[in-house]
C-alpha atoms as a PDB file:
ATOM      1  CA  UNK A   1     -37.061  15.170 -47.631  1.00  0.00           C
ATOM      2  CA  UNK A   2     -35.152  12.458 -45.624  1.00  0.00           C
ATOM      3  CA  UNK A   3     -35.084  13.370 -42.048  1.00  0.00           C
ATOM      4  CA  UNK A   4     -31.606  13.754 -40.257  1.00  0.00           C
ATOM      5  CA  UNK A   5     -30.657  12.486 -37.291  1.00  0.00           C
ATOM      6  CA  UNK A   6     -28.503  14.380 -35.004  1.00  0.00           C
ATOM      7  CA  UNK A   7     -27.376  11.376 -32.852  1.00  0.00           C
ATOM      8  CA  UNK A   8     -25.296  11.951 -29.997  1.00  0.00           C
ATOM      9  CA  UNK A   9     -25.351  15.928 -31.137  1.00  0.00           C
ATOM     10  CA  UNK A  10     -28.679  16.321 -28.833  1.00  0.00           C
ATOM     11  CA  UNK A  11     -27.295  15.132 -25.958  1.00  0.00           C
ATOM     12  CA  UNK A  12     -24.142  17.436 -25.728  1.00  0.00           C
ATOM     13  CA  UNK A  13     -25.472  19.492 -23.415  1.00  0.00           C
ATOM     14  CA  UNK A  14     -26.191  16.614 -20.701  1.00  0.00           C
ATOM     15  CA  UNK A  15     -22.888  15.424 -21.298  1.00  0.00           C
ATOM     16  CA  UNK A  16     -21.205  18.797 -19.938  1.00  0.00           C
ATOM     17  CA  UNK A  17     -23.572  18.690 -16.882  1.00  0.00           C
ATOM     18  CA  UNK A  18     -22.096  15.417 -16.237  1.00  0.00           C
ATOM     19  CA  UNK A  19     -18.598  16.545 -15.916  1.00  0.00           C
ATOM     20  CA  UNK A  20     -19.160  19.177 -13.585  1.00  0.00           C
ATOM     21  CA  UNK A  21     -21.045  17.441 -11.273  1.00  0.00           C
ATOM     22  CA  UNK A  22     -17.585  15.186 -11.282  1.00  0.00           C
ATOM     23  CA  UNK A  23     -15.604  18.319 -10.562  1.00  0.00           C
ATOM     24  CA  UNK A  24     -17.661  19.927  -7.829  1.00  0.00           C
ATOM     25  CA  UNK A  25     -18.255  16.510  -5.885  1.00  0.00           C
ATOM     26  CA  UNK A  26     -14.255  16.326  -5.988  1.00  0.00           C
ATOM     27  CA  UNK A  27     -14.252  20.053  -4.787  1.00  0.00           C
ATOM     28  CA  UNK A  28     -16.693  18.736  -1.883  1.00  0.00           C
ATOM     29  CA  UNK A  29     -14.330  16.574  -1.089  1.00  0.00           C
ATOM     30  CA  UNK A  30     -10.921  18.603  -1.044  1.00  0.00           C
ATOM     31  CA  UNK A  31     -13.017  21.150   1.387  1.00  0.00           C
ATOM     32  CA  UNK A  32     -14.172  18.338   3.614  1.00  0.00           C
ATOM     33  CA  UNK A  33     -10.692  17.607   4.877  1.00  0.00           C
ATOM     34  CA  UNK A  34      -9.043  18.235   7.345  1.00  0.00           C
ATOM     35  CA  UNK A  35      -5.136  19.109   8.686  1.00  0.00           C
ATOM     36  CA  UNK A  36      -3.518  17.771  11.411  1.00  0.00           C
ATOM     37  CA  UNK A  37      -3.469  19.670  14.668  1.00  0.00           C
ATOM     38  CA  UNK A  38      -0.143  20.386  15.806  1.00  0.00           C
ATOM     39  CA  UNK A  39      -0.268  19.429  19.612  1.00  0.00           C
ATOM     40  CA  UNK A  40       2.123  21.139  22.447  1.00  0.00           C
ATOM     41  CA  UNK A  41       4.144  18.683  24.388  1.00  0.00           C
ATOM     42  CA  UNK A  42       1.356  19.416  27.412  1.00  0.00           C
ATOM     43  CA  UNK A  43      -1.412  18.313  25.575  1.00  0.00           C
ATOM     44  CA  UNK A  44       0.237  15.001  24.226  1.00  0.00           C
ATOM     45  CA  UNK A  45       0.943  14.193  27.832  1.00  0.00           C
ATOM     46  CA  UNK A  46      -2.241  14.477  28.645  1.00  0.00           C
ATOM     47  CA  UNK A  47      -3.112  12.532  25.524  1.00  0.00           C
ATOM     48  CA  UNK A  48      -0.679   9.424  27.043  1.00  0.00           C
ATOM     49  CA  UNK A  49      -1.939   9.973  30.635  1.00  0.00           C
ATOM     50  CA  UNK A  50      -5.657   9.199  29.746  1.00  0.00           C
ATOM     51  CA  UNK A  51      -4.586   6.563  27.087  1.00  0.00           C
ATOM     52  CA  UNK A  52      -2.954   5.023  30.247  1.00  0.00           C
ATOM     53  CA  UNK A  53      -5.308   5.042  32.542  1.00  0.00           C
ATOM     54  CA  UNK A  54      -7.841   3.699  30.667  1.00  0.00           C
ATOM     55  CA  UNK A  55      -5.983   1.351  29.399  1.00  0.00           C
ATOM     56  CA  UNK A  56      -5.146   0.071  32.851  1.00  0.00           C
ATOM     57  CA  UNK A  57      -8.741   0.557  34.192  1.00  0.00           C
ATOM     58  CA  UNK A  58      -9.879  -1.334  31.146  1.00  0.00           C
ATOM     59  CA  UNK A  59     -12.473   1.531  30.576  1.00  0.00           C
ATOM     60  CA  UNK A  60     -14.709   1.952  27.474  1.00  0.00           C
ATOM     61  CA  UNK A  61     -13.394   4.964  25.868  1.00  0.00           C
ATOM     62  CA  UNK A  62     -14.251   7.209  22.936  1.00  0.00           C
ATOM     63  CA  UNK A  63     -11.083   8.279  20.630  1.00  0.00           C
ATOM     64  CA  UNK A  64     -10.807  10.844  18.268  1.00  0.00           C
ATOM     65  CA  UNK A  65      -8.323   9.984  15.796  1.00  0.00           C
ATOM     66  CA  UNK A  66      -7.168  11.393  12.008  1.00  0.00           C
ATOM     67  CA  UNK A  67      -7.046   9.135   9.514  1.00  0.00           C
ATOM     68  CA  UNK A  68      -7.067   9.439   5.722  1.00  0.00           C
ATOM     69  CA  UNK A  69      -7.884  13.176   5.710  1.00  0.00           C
ATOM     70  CA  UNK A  70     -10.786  13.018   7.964  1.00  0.00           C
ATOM     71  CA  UNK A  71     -11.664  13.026  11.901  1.00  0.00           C
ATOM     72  CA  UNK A  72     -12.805   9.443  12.870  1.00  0.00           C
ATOM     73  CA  UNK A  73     -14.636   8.638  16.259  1.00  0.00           C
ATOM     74  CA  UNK A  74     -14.368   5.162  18.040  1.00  0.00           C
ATOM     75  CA  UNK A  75     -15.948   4.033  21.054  1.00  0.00           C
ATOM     76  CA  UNK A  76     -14.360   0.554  22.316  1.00  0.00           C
ATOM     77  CA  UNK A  77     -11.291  -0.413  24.733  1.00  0.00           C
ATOM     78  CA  UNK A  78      -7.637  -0.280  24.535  1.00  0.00           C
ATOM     79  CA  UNK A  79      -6.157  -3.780  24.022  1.00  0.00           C
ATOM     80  CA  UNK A  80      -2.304  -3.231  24.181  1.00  0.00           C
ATOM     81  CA  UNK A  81       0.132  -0.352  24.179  1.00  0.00           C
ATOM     82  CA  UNK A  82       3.332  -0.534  22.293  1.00  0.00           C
ATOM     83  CA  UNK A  83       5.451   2.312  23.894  1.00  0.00           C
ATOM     84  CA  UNK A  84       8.778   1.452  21.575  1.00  0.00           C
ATOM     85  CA  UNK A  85       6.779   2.026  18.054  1.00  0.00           C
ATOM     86  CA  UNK A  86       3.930   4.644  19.574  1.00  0.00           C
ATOM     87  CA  UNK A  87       1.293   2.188  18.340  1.00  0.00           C
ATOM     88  CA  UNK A  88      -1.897   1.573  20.586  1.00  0.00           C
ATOM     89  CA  UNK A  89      -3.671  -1.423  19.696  1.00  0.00           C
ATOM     90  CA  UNK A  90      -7.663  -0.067  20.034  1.00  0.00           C
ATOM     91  CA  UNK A  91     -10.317  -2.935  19.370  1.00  0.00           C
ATOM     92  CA  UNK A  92      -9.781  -4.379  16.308  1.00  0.00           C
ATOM     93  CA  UNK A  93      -7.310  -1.915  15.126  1.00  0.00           C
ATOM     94  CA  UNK A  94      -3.636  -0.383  14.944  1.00  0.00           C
ATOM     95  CA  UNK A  95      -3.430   3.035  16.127  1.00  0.00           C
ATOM     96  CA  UNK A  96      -0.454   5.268  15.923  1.00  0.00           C
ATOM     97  CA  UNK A  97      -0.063   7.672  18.948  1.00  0.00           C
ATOM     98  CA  UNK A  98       0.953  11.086  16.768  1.00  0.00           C
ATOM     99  CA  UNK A  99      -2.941   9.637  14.946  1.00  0.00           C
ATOM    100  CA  UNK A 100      -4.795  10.796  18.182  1.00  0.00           C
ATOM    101  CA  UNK A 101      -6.913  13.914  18.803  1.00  0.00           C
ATOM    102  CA  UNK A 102      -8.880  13.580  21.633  1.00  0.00           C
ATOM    103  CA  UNK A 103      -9.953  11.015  24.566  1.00  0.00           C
ATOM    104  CA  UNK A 104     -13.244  10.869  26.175  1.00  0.00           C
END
């Protein structure tokens, strides 16, 4: 009797644990993000007053910023501030004001 081979039949099952691994790492990921605060017009003053200050002390500062879903953390120096277009130019990057969270 010839023997039959099932082929790709036998490895069905795998297959479906494949896919689901896919969907839960993509739930992971919806649950990992986060929403952006909604800030009172008190606590973005005191936002700008400490983005000032350090900025005109030249300090070494740690921001907490949103960006892409997520809560970043950068340690470095404020280079410029762009009052007209609420952009803050931090190290080697652009941030927008309404972006920050928190300075230390």
């Amino acid at each position: 009797m010839p023997s039959i081979d099932r082929g790709m039949i036998k490895w069905a099952p795998f297959n479906s644990v494949i896919s689901s691994k896919e969907v839960v790492h993509s739930v992971q990921q919806e649950r990992n993000k986060f929403k952006m605060p909604i800030f009172s017009d008190e606590q973005k003053q005191n936002i700008e007053s400490k983005l000032i200050e350090a900025f005109y002390e030249q300090r070494i500062i740690c921001i907490e910023y949103f960006y892409a879903d997520k809560i970043v953390q950068k340690t470095g120096t404020i280079k410029k501030i762009d009052p007209t277009f609420h952009k803050i130019y931090f190290n080697n990057q652009i941030l927008i004001f309404e972006q920050i969270l928190k300075i230390n």
